[in-house]
PDB file of N, CA and C in Angstrom:
ATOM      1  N   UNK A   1      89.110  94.406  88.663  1.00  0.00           N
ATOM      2  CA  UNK A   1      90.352  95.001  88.203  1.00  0.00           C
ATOM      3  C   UNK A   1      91.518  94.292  88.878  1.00  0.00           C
ATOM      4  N   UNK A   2      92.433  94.129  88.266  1.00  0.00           N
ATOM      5  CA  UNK A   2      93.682  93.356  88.950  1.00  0.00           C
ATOM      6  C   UNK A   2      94.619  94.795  89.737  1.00  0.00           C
ATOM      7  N   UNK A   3      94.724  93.971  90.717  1.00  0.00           N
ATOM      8  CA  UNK A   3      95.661  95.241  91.451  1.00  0.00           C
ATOM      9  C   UNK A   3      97.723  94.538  91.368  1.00  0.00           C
ATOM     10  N   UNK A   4      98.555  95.507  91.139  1.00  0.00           N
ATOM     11  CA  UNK A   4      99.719  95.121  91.168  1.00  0.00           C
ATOM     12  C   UNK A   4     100.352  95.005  92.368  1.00  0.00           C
ATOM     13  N   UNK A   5     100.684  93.930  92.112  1.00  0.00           N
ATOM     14  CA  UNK A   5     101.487  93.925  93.875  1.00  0.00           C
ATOM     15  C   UNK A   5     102.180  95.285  94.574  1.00  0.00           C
ATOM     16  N   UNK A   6     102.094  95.117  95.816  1.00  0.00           N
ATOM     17  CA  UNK A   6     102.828  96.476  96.135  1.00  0.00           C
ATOM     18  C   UNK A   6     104.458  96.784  96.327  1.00  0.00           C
ATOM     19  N   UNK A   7     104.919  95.499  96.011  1.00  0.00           N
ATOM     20  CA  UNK A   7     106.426  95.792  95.918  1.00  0.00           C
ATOM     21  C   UNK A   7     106.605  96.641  94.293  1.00  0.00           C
ATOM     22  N   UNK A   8     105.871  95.937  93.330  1.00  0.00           N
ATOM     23  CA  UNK A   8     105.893  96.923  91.986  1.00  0.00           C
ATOM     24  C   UNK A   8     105.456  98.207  92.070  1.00  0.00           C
ATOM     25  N   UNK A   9     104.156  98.673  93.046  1.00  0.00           N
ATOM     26  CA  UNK A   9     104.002  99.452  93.124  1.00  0.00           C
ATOM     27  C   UNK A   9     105.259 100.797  93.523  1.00  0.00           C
ATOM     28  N   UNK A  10     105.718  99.880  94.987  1.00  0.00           N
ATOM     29  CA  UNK A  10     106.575 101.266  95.845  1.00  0.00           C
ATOM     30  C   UNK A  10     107.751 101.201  94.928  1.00  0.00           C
ATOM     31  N   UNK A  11     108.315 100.501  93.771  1.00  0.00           N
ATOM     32  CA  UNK A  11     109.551 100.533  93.246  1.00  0.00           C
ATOM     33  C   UNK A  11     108.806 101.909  91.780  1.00  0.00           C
ATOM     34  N   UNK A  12     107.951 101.823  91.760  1.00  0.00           N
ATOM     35  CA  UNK A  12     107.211 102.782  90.263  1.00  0.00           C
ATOM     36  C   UNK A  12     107.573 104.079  91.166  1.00  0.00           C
ATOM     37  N   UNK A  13     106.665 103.996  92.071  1.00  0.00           N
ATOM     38  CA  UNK A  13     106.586 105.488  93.159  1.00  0.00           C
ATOM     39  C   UNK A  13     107.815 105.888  93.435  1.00  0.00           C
ATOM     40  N   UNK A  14     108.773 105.106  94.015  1.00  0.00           N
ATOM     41  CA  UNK A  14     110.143 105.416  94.524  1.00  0.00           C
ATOM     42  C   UNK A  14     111.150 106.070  93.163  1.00  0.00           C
ATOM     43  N   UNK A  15     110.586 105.552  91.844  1.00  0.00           N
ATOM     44  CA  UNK A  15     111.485 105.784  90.449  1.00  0.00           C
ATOM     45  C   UNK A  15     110.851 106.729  89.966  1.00  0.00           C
ATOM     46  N   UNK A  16     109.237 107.242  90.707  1.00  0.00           N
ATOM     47  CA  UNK A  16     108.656 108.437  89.612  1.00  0.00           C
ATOM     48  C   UNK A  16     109.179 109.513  90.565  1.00  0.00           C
ATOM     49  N   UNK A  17     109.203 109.099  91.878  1.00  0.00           N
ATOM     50  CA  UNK A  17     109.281 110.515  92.529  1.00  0.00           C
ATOM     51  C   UNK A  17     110.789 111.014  92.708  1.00  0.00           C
ATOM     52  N   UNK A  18     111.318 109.939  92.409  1.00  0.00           N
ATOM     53  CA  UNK A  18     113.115 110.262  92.524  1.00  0.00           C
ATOM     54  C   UNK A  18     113.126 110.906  91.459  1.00  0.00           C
ATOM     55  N   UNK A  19     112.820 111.131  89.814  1.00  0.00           N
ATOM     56  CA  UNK A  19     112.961 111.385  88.572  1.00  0.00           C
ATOM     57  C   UNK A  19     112.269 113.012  88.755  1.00  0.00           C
ATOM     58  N   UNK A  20     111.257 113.269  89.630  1.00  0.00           N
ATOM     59  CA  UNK A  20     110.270 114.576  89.659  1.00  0.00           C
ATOM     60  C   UNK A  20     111.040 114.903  90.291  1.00  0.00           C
ATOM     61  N   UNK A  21     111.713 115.078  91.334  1.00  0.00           N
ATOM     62  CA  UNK A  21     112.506 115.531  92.513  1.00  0.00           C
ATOM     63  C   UNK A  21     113.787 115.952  91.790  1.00  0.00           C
ATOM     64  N   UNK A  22     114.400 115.254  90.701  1.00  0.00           N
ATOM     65  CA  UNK A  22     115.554 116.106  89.783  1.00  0.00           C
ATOM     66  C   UNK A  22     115.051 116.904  88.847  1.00  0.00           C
ATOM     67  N   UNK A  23     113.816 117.115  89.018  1.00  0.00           N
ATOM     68  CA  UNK A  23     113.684 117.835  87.655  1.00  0.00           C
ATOM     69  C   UNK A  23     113.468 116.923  86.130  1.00  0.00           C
ATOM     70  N   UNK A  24     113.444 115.723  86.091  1.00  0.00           N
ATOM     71  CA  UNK A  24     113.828 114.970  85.234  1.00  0.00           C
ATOM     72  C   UNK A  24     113.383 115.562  83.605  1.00  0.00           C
ATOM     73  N   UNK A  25     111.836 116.044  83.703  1.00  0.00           N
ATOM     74  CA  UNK A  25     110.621 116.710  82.843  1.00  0.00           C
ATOM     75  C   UNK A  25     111.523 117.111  82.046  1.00  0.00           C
ATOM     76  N   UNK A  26     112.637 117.704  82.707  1.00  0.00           N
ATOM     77  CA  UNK A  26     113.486 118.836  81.757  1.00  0.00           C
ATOM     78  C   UNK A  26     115.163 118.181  81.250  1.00  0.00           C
ATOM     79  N   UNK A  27     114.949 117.049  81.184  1.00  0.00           N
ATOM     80  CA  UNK A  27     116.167 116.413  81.120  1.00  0.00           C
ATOM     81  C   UNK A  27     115.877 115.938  79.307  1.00  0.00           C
ATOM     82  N   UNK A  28     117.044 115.204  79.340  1.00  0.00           N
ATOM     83  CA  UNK A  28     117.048 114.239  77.957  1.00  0.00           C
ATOM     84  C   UNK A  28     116.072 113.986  77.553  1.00  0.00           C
ATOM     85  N   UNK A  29     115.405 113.294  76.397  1.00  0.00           N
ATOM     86  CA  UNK A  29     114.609 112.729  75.789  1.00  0.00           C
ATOM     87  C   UNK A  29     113.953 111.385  76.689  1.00  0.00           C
ATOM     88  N   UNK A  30     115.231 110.528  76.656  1.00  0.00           N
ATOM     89  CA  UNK A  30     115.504 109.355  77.002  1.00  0.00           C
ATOM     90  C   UNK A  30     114.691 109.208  78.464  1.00  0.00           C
ATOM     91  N   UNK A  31     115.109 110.401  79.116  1.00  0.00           N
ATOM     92  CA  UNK A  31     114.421 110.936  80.647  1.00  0.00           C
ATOM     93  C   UNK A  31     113.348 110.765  81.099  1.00  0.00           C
ATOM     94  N   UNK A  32     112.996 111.531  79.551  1.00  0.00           N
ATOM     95  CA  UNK A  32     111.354 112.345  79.478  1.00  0.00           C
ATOM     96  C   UNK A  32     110.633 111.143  79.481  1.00  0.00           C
ATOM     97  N   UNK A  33     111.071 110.190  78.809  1.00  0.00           N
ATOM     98  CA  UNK A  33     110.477 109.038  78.174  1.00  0.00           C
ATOM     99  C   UNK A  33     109.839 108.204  79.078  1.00  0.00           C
ATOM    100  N   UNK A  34     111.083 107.892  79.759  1.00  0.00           N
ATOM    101  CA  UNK A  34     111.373 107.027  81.001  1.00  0.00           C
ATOM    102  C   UNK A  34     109.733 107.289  81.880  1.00  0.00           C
ATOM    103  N   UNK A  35     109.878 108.779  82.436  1.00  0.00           N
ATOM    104  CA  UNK A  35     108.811 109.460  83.494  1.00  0.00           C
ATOM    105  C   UNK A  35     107.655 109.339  82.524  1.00  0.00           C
ATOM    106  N   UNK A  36     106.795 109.804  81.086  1.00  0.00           N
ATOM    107  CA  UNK A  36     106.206 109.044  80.789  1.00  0.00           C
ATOM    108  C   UNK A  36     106.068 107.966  80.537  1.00  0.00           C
ATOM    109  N   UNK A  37     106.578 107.060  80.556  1.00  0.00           N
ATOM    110  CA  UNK A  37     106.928 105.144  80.934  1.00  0.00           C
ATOM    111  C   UNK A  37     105.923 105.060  82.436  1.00  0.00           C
ATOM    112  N   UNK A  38     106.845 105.538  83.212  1.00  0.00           N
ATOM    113  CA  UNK A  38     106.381 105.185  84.229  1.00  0.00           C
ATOM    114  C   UNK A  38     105.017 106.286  85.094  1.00  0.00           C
ATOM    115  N   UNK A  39     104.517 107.208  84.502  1.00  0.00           N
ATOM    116  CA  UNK A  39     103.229 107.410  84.466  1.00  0.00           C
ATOM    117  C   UNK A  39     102.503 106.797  83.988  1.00  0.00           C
ATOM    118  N   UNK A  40     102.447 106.373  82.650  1.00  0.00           N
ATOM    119  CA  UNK A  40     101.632 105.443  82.251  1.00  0.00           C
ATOM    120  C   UNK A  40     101.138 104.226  83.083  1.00  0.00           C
ATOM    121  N   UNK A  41     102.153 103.553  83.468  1.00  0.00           N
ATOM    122  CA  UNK A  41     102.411 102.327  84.279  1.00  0.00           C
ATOM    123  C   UNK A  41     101.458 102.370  85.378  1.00  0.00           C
ATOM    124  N   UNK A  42     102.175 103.204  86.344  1.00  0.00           N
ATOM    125  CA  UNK A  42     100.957 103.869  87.313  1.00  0.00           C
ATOM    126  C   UNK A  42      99.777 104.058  87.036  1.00  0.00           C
ATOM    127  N   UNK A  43      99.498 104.540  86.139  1.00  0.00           N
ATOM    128  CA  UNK A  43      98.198 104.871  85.420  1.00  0.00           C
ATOM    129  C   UNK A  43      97.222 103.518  85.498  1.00  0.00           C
ATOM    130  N   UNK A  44      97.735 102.995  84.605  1.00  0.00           N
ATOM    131  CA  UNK A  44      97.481 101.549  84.184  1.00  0.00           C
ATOM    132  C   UNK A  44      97.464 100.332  85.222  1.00  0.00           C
ATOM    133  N   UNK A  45      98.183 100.280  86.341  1.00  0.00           N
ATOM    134  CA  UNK A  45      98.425  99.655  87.609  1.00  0.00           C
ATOM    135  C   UNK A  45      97.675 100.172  88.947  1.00  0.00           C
ATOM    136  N   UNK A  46      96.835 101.289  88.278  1.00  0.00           N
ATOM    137  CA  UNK A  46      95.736 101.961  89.255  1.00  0.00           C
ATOM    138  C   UNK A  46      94.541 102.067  88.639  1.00  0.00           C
ATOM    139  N   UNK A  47      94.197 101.657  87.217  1.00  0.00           N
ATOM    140  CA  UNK A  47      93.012 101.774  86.843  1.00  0.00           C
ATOM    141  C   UNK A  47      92.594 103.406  86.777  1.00  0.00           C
ATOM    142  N   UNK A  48      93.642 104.523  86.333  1.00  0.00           N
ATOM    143  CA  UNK A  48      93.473 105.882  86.539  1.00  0.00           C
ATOM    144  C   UNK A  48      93.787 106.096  85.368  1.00  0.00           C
ATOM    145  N   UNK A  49      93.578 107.970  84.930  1.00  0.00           N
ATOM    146  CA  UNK A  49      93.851 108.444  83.969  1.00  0.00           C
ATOM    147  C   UNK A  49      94.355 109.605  83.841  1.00  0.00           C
ATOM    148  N   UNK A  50      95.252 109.785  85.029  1.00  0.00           N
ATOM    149  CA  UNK A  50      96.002 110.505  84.872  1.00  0.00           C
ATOM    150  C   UNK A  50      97.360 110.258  85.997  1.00  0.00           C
ATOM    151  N   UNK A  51      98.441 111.415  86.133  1.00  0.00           N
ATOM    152  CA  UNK A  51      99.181 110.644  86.708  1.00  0.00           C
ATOM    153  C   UNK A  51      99.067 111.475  88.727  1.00  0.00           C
ATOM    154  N   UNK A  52      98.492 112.274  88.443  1.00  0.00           N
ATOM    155  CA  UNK A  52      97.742 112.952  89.826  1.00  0.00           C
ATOM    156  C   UNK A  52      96.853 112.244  90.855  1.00  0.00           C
ATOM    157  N   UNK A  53      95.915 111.178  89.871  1.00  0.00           N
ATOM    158  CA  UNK A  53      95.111 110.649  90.763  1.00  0.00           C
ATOM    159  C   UNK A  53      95.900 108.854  90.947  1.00  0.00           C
ATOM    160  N   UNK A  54      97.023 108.597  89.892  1.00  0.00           N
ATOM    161  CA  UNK A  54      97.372 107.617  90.065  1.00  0.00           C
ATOM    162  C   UNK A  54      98.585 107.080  91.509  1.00  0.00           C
ATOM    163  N   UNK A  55      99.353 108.187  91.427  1.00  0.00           N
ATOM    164  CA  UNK A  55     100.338 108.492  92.787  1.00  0.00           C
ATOM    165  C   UNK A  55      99.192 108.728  93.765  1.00  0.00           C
ATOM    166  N   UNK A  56      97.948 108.964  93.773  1.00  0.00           N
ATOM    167  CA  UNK A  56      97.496 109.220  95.265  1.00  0.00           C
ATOM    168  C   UNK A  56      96.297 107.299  95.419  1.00  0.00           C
ATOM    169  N   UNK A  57      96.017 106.823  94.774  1.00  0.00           N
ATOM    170  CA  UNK A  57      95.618 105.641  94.211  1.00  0.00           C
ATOM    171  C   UNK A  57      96.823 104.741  94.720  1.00  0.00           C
ATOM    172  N   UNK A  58      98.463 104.637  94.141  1.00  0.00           N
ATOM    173  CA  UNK A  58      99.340 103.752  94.423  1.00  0.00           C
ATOM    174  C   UNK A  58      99.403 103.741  95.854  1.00  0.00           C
ATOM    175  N   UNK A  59      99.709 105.039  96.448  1.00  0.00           N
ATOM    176  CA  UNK A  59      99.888 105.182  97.668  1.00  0.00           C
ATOM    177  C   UNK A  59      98.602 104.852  99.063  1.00  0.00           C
ATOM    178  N   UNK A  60      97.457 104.510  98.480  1.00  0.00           N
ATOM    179  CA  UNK A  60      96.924 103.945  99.259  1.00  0.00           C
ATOM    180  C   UNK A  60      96.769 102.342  98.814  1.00  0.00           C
ATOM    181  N   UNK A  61      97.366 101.760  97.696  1.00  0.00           N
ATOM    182  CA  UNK A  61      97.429 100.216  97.832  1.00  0.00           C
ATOM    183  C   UNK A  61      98.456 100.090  98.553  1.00  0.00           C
ATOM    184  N   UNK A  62      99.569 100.929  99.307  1.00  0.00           N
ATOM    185  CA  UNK A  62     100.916  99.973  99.728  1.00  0.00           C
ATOM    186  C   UNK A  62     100.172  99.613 100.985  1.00  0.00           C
ATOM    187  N   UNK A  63     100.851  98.283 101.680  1.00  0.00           N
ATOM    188  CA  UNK A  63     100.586  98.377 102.731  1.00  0.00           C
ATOM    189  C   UNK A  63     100.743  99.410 103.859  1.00  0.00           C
ATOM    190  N   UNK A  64      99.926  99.596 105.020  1.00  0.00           N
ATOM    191  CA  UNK A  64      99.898 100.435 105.759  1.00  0.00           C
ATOM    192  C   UNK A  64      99.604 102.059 105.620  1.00  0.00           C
ATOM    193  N   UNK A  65      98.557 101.724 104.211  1.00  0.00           N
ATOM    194  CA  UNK A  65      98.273 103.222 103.532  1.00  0.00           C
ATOM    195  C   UNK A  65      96.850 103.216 104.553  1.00  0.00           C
ATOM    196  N   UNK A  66      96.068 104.663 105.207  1.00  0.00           N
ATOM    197  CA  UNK A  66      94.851 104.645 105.614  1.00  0.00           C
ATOM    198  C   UNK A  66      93.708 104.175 105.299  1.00  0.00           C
ATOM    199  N   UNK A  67      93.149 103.644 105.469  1.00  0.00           N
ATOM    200  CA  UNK A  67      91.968 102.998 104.789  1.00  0.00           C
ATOM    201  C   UNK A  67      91.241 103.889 104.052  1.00  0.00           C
ATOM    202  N   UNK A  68      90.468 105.302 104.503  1.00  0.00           N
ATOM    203  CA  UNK A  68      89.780 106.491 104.254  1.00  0.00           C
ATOM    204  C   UNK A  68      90.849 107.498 103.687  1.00  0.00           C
ATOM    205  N   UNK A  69      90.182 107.947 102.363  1.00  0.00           N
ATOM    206  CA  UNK A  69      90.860 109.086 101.849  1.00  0.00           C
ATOM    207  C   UNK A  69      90.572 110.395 102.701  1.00  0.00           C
ATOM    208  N   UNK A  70      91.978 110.729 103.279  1.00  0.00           N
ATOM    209  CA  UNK A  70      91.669 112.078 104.617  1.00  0.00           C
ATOM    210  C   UNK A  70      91.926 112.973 103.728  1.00  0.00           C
ATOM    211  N   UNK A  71      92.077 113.258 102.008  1.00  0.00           N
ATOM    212  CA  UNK A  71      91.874 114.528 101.514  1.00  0.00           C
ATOM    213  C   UNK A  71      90.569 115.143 101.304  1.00  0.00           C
ATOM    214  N   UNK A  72      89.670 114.016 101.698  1.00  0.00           N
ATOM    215  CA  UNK A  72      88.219 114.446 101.642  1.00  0.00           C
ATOM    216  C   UNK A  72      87.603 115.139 103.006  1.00  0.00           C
ATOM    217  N   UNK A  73      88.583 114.725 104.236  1.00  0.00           N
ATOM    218  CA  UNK A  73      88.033 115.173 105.553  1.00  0.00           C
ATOM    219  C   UNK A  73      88.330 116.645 105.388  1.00  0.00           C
ATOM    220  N   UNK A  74      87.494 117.305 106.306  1.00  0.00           N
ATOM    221  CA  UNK A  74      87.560 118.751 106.878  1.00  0.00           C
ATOM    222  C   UNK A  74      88.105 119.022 108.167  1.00  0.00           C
ATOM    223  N   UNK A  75      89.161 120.401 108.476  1.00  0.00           N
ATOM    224  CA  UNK A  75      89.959 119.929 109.278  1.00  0.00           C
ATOM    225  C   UNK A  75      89.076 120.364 110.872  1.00  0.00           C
TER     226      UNK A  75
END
């Protein structure tokens, strides 16, 4: 699978989570569009199929993400 560099990556993450953080879901068309745009993207730039497992997928390609997924550890 080709992985996307991680500067594309943290600029997707930085534009999906700025857009969720206004509320965007509930904005314009144009908005709506945009945030599915860039779920997809993610999607597609993580080899995922949805946009839940794709933000947790991006965020361990950036650099300095943990090696081991610690949502699997017990505390």
């Amino acid at each position: 699978m080709l992985m996307a560099h991680p500067a594309v990556l943290r600029n997707l993450l930085e534009e999906y989570d700025t857009l969720r953080i206004l509320h965007a879901e509930n904005g314009s068309p144009e908005v709506q569009q945009r945030m599915d745009d860039l779920a997809y993207t993610l999607c597609v730039s993580t080899g995922t199929r949805d946009i839940d497992s794709a933000l947790v997928a991006a965020r361990h390609q950036l650099p300095g993400a943990r090696p081991e997924n610690d949502s699997l550890l017990t505390a």
